[in-house]
C-alpha atoms as a PDB file:
ATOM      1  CA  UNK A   1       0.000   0.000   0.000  1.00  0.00           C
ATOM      2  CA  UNK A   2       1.225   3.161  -1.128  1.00  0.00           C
ATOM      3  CA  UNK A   3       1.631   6.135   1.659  1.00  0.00           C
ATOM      4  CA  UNK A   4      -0.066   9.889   1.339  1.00  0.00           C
ATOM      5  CA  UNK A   5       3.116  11.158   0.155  1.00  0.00           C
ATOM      6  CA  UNK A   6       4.203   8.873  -2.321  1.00  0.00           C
ATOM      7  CA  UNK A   7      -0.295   9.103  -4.232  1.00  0.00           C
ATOM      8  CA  UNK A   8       0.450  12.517  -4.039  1.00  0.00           C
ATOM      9  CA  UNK A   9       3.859  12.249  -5.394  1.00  0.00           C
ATOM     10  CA  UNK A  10       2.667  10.063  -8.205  1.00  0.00           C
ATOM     11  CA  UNK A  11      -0.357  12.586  -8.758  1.00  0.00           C
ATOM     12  CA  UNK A  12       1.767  15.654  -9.219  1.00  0.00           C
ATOM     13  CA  UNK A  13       3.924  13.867 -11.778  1.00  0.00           C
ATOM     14  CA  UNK A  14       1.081  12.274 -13.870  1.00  0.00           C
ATOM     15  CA  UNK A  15       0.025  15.928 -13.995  1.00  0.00           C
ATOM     16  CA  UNK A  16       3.430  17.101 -15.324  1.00  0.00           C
ATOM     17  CA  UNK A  17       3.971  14.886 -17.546  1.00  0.00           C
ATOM     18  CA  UNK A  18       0.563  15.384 -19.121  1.00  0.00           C
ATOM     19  CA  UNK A  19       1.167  18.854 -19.337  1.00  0.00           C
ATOM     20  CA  UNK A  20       4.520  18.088 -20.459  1.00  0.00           C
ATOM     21  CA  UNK A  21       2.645  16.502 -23.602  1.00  0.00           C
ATOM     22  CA  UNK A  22      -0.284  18.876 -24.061  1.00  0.00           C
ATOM     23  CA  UNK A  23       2.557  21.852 -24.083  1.00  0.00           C
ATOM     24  CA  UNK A  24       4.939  19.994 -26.874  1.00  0.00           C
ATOM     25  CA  UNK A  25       1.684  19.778 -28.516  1.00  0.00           C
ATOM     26  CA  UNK A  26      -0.131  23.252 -28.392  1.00  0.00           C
ATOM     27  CA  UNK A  27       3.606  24.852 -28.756  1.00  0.00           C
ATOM     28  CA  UNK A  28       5.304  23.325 -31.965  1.00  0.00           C
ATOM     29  CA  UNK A  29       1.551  21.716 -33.381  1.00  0.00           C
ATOM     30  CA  UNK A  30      -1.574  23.140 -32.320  1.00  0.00           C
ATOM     31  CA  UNK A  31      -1.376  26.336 -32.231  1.00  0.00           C
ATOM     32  CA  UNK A  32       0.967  26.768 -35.262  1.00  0.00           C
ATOM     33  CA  UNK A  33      -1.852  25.425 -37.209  1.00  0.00           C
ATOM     34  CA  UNK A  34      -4.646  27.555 -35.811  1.00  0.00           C
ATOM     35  CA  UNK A  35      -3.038  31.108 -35.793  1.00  0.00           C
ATOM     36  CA  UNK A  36      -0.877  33.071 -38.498  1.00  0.00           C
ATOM     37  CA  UNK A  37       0.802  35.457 -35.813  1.00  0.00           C
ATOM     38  CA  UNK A  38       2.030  32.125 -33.275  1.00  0.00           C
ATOM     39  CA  UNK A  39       3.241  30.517 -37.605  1.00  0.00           C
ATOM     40  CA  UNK A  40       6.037  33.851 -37.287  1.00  0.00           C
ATOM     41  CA  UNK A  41       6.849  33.501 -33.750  1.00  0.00           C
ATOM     42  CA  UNK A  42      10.517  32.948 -32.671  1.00  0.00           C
ATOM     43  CA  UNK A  43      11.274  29.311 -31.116  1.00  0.00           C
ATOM     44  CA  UNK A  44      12.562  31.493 -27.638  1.00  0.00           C
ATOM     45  CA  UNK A  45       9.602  33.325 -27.600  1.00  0.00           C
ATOM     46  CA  UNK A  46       7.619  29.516 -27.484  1.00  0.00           C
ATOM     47  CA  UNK A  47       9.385  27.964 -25.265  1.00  0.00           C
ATOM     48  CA  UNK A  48       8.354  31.422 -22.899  1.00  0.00           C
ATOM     49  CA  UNK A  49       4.411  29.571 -23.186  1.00  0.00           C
ATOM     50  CA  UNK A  50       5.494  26.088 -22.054  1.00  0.00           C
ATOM     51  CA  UNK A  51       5.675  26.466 -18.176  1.00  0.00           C
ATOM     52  CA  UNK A  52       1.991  28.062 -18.679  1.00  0.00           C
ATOM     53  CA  UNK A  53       0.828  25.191 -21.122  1.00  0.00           C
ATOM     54  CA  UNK A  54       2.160  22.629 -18.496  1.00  0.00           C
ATOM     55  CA  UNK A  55       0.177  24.085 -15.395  1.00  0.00           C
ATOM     56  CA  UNK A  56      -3.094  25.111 -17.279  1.00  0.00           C
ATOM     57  CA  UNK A  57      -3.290  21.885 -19.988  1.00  0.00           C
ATOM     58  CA  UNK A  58      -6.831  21.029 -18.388  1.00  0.00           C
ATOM     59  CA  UNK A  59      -8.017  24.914 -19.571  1.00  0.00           C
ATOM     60  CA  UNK A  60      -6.034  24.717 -22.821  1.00  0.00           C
ATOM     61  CA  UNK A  61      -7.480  21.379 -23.540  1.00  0.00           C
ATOM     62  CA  UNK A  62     -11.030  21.899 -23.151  1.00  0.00           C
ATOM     63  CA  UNK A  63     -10.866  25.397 -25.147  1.00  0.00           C
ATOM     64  CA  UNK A  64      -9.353  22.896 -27.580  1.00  0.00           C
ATOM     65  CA  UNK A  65     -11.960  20.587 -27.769  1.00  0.00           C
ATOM     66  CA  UNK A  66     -14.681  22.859 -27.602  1.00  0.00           C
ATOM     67  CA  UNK A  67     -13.949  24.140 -30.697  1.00  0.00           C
ATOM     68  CA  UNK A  68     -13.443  21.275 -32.587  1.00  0.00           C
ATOM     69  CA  UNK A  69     -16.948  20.273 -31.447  1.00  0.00           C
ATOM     70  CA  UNK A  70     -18.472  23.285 -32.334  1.00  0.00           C
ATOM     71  CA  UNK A  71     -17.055  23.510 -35.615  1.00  0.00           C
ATOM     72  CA  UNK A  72     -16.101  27.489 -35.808  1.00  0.00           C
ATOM     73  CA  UNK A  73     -13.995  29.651 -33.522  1.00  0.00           C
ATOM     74  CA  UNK A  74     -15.562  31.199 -30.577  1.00  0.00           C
ATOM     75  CA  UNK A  75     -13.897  34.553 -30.824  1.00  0.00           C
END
């Protein structure tokens, strides 16, 4: 049986690594696709948006998502 510390350790770093994912995603794939300003953006300035993508992937996800489903862009 695993103890409090070592759940929440494994919790944290299933989160991370997730986010890890979701940012390598949304910074070199996603969002390179989707808008024409991020296309002309320097690779220093993208790697700035990575510590935000991995601590807000839930948010980024479901904006994600929720566009595709609706099928326009929710401006």
């Amino acid at each position: 049986m695993l103890s409090m510390g070592e759940t929440l350790f494994r919790i944290v770093l299933g989160y991370g690594i997730i986010g890890a994912l979701v940012a390598l995603l949304f910074t070199f794939g996603a969002l390179t696709l989707r808008d024409p300003v991020y296309q002309d953006t320097r690779i220093r300035v993208r790697l700035i948006f990575i510590p935000g993508f991995v601590l807000l992937w839930p948010m980024m996800l479901s904006k994600r998502v929720g566009r595709e489903n609706s099928g326009g862009d929710p401006s």
